[in-house]
PDB file of N, CA and C in Angstrom:
ATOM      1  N   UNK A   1       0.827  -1.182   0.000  1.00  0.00           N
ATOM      2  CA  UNK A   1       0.000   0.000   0.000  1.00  0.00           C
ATOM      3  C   UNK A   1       0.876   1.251   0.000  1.00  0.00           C
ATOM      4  N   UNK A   2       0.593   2.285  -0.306  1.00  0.00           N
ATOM      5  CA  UNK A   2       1.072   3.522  -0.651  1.00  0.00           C
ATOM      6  C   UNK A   2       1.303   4.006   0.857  1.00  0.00           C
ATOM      7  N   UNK A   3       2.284   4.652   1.137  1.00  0.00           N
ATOM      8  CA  UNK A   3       1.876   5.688   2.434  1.00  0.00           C
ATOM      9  C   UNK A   3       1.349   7.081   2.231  1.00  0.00           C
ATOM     10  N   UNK A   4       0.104   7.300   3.056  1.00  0.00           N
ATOM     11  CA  UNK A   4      -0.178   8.898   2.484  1.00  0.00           C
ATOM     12  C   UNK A   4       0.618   9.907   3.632  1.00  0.00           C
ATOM     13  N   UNK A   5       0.207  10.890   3.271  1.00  0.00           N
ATOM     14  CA  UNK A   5       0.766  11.787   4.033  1.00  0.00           C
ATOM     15  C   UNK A   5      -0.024  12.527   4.987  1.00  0.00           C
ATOM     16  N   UNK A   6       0.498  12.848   6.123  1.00  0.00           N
ATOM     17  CA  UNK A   6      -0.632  13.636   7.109  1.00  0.00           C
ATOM     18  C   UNK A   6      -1.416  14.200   6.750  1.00  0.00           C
ATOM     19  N   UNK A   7      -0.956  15.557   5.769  1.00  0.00           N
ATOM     20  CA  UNK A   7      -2.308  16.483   5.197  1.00  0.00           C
ATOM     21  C   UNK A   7      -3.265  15.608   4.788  1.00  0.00           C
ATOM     22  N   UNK A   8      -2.352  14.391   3.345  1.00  0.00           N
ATOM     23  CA  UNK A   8      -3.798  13.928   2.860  1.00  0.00           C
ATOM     24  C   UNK A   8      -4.927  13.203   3.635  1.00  0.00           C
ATOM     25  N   UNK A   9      -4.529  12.200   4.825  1.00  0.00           N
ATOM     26  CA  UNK A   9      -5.440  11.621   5.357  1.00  0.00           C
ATOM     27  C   UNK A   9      -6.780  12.847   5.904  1.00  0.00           C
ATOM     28  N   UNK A  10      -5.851  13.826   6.565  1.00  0.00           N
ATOM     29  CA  UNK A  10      -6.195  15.070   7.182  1.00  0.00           C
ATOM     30  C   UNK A  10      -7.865  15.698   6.450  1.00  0.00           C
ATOM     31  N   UNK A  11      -7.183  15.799   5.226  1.00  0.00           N
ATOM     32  CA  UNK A  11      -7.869  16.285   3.732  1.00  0.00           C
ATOM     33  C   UNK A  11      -9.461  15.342   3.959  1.00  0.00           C
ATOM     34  N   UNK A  12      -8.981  14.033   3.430  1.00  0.00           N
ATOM     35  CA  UNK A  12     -10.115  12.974   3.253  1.00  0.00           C
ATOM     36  C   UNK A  12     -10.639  13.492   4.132  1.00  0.00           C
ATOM     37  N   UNK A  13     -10.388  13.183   5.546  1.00  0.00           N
ATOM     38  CA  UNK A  13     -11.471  13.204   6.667  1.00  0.00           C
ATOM     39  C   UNK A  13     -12.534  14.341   6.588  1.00  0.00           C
ATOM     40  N   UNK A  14     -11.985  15.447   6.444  1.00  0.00           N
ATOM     41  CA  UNK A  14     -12.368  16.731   6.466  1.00  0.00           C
ATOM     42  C   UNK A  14     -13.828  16.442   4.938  1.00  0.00           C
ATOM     43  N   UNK A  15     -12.922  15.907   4.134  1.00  0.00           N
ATOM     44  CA  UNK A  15     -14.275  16.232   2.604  1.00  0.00           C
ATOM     45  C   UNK A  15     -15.239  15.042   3.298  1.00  0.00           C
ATOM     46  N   UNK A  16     -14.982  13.953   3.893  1.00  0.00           N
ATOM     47  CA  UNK A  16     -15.863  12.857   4.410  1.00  0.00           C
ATOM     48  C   UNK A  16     -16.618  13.474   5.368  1.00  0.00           C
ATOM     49  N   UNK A  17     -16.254  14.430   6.424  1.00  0.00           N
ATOM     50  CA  UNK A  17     -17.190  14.645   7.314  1.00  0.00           C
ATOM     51  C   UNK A  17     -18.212  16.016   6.509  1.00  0.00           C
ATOM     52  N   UNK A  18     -17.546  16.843   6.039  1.00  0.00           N
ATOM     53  CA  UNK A  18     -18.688  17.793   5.290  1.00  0.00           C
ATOM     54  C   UNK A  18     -19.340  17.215   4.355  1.00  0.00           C
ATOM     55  N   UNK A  19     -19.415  15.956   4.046  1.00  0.00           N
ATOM     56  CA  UNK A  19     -20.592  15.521   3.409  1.00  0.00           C
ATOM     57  C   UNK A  19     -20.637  15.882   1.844  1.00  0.00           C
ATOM     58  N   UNK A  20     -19.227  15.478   1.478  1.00  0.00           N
ATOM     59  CA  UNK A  20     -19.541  16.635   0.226  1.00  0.00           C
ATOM     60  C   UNK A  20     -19.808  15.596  -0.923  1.00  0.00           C
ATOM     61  N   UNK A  21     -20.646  16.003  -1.856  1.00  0.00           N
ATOM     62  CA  UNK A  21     -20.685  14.988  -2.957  1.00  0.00           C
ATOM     63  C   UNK A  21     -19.733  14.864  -3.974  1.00  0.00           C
ATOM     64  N   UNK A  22     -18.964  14.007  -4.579  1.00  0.00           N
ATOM     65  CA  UNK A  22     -18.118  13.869  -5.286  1.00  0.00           C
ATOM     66  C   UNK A  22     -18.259  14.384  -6.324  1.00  0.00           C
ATOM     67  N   UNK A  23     -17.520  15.224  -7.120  1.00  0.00           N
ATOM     68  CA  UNK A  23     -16.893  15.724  -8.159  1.00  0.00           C
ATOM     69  C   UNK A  23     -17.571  14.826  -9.718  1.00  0.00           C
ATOM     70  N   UNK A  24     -18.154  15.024 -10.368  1.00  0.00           N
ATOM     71  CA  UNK A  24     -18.572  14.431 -11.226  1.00  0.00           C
ATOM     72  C   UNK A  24     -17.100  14.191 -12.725  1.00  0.00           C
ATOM     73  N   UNK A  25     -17.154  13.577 -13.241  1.00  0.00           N
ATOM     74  CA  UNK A  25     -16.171  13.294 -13.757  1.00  0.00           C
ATOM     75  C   UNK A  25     -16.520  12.987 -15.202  1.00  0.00           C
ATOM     76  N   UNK A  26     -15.830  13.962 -16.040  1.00  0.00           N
ATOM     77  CA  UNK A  26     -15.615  13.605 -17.852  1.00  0.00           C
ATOM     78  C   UNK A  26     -17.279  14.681 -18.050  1.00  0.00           C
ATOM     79  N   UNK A  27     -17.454  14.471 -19.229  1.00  0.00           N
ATOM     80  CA  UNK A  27     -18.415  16.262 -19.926  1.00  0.00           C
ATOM     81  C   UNK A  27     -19.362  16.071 -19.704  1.00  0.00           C
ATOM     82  N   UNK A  28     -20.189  17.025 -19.278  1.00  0.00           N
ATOM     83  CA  UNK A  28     -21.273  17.110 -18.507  1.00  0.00           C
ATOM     84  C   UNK A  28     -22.368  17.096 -19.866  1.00  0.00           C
ATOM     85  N   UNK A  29     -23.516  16.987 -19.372  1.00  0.00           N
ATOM     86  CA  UNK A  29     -24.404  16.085 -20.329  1.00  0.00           C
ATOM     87  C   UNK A  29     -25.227  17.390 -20.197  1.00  0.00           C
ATOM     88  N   UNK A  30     -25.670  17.846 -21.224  1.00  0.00           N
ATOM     89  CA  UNK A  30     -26.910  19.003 -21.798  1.00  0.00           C
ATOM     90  C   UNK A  30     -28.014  18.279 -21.931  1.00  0.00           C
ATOM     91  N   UNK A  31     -29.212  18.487 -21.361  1.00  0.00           N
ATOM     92  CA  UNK A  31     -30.273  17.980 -21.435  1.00  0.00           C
ATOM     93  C   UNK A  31     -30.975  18.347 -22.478  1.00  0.00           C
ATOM     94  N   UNK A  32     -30.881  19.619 -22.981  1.00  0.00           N
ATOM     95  CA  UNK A  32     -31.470  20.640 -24.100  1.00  0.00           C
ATOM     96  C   UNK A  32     -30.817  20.084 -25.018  1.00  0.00           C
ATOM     97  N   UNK A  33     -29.612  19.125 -25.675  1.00  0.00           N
ATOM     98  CA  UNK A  33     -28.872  19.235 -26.415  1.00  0.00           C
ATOM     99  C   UNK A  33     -30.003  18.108 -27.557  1.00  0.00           C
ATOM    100  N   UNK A  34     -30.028  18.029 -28.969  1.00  0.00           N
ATOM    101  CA  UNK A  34     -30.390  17.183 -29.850  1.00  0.00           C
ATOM    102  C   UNK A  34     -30.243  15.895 -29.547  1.00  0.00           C
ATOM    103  N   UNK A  35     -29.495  15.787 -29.496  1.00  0.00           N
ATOM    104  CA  UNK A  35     -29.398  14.258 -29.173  1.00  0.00           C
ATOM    105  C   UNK A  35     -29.882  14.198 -28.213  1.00  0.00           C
ATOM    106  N   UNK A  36     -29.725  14.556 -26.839  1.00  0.00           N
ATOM    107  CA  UNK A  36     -30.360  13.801 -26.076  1.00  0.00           C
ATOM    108  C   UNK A  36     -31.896  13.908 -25.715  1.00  0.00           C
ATOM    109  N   UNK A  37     -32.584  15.305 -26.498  1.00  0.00           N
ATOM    110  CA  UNK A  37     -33.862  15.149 -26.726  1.00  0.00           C
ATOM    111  C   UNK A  37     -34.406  13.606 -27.193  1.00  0.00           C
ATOM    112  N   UNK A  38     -33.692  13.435 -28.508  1.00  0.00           N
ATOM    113  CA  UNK A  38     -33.831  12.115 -29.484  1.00  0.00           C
ATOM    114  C   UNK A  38     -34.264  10.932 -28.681  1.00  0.00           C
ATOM    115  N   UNK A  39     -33.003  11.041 -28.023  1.00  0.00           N
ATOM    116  CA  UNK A  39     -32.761   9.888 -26.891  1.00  0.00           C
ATOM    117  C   UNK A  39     -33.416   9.682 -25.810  1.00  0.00           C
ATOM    118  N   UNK A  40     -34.139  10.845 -25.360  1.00  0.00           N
ATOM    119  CA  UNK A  40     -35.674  10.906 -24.660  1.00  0.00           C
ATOM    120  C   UNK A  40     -36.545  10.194 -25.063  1.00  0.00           C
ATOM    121  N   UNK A  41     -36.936  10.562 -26.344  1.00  0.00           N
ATOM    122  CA  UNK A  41     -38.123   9.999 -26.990  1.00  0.00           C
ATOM    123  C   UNK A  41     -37.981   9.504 -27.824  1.00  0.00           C
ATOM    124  N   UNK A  42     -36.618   8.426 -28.260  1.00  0.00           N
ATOM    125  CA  UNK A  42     -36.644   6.873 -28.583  1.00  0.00           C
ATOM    126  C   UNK A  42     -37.206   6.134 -26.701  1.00  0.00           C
ATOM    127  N   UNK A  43     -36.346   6.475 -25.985  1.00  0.00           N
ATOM    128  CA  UNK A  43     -36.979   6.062 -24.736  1.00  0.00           C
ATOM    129  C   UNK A  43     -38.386   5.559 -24.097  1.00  0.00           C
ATOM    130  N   UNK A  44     -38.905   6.678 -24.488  1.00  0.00           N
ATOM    131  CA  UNK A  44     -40.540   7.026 -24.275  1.00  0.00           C
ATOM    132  C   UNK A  44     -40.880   6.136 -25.371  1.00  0.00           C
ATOM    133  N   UNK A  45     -40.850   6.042 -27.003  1.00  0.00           N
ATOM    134  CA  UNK A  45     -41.415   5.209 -27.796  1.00  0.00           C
ATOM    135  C   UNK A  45     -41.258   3.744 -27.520  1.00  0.00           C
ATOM    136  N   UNK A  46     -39.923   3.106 -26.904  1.00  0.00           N
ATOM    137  CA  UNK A  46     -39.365   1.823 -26.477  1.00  0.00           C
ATOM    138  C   UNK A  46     -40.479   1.784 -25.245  1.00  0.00           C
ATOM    139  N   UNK A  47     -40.358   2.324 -23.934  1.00  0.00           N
ATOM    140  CA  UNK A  47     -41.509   1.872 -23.274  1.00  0.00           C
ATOM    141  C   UNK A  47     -43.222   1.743 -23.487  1.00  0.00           C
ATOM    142  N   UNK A  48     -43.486   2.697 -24.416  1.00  0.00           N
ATOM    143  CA  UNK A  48     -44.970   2.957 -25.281  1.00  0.00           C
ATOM    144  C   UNK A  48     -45.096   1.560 -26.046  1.00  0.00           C
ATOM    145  N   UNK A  49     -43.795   0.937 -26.760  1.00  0.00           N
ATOM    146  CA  UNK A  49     -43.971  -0.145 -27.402  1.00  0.00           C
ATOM    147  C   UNK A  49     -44.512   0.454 -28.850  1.00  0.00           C
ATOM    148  N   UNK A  50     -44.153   1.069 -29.416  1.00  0.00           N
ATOM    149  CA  UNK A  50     -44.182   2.009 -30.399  1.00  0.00           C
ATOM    150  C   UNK A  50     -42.910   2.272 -31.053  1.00  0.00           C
ATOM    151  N   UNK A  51     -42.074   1.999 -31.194  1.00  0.00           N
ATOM    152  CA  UNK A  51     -40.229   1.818 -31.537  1.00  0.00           C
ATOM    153  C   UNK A  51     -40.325   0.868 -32.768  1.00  0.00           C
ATOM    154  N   UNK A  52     -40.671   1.143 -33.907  1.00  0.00           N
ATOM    155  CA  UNK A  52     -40.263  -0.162 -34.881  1.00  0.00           C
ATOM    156  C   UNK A  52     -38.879   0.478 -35.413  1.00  0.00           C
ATOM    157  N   UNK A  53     -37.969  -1.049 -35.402  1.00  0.00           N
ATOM    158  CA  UNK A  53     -36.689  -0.765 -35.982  1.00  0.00           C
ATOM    159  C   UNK A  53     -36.652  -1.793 -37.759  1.00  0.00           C
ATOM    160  N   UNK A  54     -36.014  -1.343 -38.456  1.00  0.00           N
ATOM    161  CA  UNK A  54     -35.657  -2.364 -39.309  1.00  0.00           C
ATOM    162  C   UNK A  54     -36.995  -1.783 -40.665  1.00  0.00           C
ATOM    163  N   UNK A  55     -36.316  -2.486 -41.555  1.00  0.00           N
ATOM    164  CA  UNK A  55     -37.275  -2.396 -42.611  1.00  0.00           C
ATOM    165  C   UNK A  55     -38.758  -2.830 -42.733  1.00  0.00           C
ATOM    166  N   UNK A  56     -39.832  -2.388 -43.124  1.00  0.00           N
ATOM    167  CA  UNK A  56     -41.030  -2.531 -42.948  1.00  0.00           C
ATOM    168  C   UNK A  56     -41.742  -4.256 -43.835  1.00  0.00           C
ATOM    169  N   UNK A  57     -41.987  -4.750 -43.007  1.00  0.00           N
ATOM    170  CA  UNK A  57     -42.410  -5.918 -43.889  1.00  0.00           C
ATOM    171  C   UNK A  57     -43.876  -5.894 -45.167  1.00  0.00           C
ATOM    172  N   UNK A  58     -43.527  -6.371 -46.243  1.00  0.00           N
ATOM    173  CA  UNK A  58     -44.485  -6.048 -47.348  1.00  0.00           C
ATOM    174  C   UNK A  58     -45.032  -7.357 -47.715  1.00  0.00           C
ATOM    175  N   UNK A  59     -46.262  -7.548 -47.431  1.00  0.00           N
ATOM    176  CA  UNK A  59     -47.099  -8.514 -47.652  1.00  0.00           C
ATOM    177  C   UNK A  59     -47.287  -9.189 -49.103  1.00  0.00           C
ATOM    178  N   UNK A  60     -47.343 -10.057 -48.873  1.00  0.00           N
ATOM    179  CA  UNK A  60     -47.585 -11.047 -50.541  1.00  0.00           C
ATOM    180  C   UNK A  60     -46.397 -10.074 -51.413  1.00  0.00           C
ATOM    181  N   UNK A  61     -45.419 -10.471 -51.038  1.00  0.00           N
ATOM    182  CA  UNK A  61     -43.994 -10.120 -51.786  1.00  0.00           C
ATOM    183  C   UNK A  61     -43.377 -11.561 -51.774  1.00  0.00           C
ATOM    184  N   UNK A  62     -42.309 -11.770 -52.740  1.00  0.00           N
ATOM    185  CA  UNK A  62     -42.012 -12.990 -53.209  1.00  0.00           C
ATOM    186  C   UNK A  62     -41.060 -13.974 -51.955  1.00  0.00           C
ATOM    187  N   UNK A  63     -40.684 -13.101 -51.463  1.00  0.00           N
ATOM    188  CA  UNK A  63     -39.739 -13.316 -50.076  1.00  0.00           C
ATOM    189  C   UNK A  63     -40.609 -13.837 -48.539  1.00  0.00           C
ATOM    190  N   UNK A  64     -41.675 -13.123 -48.724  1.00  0.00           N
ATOM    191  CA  UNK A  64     -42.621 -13.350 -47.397  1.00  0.00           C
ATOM    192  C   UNK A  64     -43.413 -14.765 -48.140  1.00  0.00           C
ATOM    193  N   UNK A  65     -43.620 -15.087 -49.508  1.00  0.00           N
ATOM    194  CA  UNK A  65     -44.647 -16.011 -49.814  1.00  0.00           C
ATOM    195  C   UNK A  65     -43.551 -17.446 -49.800  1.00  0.00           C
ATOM    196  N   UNK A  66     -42.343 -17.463 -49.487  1.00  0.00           N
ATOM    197  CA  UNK A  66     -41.022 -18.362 -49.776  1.00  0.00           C
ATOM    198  C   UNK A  66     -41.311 -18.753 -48.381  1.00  0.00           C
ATOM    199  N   UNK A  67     -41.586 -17.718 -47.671  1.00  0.00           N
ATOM    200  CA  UNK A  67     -40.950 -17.871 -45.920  1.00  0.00           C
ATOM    201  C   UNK A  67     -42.483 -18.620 -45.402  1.00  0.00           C
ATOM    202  N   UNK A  68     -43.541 -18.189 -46.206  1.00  0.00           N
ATOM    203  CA  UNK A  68     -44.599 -19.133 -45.896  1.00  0.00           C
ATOM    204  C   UNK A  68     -44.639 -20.315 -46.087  1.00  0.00           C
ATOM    205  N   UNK A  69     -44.246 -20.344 -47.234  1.00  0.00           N
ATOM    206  CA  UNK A  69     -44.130 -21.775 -47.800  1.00  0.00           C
ATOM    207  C   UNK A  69     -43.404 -22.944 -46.946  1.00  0.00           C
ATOM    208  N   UNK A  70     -42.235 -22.247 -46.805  1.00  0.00           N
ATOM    209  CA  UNK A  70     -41.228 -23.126 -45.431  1.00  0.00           C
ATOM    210  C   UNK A  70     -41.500 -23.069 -44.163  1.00  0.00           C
ATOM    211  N   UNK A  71     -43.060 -22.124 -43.801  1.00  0.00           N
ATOM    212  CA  UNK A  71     -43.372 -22.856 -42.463  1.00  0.00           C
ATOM    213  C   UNK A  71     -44.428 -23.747 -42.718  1.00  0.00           C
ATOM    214  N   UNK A  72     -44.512 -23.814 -43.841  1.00  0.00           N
ATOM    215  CA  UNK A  72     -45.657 -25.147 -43.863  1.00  0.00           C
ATOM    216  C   UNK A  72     -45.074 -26.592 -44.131  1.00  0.00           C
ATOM    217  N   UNK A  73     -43.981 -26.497 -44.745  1.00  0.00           N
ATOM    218  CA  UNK A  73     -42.874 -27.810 -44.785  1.00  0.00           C
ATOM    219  C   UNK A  73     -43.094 -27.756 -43.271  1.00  0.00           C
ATOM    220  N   UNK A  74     -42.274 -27.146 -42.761  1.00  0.00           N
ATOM    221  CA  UNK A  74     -42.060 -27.140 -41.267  1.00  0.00           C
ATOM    222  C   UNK A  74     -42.954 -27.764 -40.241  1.00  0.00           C
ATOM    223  N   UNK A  75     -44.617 -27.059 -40.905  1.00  0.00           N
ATOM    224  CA  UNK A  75     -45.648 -27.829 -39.481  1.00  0.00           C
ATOM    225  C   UNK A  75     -45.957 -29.892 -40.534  1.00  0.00           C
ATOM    226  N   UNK A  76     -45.811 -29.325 -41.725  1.00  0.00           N
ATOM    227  CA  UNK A  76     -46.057 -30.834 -42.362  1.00  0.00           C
ATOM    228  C   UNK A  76     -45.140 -31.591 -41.667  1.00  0.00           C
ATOM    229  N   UNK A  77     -44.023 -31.332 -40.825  1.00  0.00           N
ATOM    230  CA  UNK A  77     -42.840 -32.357 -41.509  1.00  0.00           C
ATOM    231  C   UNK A  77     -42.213 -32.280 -39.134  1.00  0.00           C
ATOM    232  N   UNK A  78     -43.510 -32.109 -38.981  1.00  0.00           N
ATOM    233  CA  UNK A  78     -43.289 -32.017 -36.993  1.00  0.00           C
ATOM    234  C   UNK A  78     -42.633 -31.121 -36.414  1.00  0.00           C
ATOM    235  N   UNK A  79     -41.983 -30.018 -37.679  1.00  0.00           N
ATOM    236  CA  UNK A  79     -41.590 -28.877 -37.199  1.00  0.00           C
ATOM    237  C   UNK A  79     -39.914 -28.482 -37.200  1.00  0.00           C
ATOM    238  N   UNK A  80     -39.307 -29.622 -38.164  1.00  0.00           N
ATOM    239  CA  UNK A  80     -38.236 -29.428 -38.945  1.00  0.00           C
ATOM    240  C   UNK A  80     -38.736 -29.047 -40.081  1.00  0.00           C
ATOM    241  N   UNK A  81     -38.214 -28.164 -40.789  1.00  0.00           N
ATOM    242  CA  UNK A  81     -38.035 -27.673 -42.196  1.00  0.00           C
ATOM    243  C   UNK A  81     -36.728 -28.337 -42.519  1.00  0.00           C
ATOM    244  N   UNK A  82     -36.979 -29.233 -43.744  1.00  0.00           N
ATOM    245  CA  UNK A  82     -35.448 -29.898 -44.382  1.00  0.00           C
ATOM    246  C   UNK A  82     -35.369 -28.648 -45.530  1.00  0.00           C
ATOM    247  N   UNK A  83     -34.250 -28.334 -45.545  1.00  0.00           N
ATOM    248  CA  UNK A  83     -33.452 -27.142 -46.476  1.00  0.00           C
ATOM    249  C   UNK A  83     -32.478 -28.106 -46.974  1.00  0.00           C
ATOM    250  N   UNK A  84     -32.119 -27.312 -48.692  1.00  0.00           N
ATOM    251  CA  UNK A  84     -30.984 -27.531 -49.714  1.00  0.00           C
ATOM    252  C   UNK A  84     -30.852 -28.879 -50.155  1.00  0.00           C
ATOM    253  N   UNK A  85     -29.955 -29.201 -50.428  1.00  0.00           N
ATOM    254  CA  UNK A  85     -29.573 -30.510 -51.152  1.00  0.00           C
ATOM    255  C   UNK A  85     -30.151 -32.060 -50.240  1.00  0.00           C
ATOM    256  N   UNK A  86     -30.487 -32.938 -50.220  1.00  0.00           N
ATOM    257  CA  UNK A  86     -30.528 -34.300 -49.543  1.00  0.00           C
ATOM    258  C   UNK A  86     -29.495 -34.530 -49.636  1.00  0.00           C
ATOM    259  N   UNK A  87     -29.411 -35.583 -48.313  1.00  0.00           N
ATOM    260  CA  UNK A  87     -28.082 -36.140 -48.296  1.00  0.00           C
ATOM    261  C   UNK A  87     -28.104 -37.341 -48.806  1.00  0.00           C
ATOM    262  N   UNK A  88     -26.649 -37.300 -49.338  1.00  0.00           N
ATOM    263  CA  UNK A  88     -26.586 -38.275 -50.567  1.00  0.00           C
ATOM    264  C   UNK A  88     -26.427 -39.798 -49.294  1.00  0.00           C
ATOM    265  N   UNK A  89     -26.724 -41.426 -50.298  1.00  0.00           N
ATOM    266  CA  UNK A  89     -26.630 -42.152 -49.170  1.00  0.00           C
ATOM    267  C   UNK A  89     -25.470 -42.607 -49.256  1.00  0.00           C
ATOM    268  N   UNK A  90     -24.985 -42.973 -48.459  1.00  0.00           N
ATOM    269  CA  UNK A  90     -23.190 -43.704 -48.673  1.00  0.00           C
ATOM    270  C   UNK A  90     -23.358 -45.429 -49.003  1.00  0.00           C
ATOM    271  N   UNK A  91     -22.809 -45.824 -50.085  1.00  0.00           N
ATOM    272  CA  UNK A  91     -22.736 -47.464 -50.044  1.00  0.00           C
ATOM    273  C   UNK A  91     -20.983 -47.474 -49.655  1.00  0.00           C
ATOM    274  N   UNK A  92     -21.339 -48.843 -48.602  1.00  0.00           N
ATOM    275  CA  UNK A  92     -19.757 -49.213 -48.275  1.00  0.00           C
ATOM    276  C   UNK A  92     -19.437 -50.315 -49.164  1.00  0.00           C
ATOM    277  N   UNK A  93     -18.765 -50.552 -49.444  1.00  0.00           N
ATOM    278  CA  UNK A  93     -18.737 -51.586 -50.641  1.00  0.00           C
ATOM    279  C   UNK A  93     -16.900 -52.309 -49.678  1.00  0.00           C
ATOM    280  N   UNK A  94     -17.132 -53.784 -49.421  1.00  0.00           N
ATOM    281  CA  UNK A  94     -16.425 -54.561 -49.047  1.00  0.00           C
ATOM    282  C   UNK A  94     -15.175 -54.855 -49.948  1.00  0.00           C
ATOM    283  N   UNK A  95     -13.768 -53.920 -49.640  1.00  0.00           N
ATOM    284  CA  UNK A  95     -12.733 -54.059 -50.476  1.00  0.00           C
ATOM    285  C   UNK A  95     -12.268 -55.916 -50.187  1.00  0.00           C
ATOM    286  N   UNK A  96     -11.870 -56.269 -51.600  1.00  0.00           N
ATOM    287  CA  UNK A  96     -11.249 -57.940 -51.059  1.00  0.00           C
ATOM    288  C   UNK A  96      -9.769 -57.485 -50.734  1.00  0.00           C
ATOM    289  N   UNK A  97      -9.550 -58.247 -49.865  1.00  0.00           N
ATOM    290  CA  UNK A  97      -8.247 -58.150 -49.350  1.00  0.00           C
ATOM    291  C   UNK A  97      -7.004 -58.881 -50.090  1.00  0.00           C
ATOM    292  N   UNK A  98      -6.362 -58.218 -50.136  1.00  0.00           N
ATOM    293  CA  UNK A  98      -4.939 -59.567 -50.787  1.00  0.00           C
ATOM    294  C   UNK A  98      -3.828 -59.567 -49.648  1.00  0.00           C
ATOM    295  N   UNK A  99      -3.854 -61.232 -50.632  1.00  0.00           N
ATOM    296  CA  UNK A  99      -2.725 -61.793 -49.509  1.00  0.00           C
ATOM    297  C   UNK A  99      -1.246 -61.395 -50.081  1.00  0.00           C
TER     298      UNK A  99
END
């Protein structure tokens, strides 16, 4: 451990007993500022449940009628969807041995 020095212990005690609140540290945050208006009320929309992120989904488009299609493999098939190629079957075929 470090040794302090008389004043400093001296010091501490003194800011510990006046009760003082610590020094806030690195740039102080503007409440008025743009951004953090923004950042208010993404806030407020996230708890409202009102926040959509991401691109808007478009109905009977060729992509959403694909993604239907493969949840119906899916409930046909107990709720695997088999995707891409089958797997091919393997024959083992018994090499003869030489003597």
């Amino acid at each position: 451990m470090k040794k302090q020095s008389k004043k400093q212990i001296e010091k501490a005690i003194v800011e510990v007993s006046n009760n003082e609140a610590p020094k806030m540290k690195g740039r102080p945050v503007n409440m008025n500022s743009a951004r953090q208006q923004r950042l208010a009320e993404l806030a407020a929309k996230r708890e409202a449940g009102l926040l959509k992120k991401g691109r808007p989904v478009v109905e009977g488009s060729a992509r959403q009628q694909r993604l239907a299609e493969q949840e119906a493999r899916k409930a046909a098939n107990g709720g695997v969807a088999k995707r891409g190629r089958p797997k091919m079957i393997k024959v083992e075929e018994q090499s003869a041995e030489l003597k």
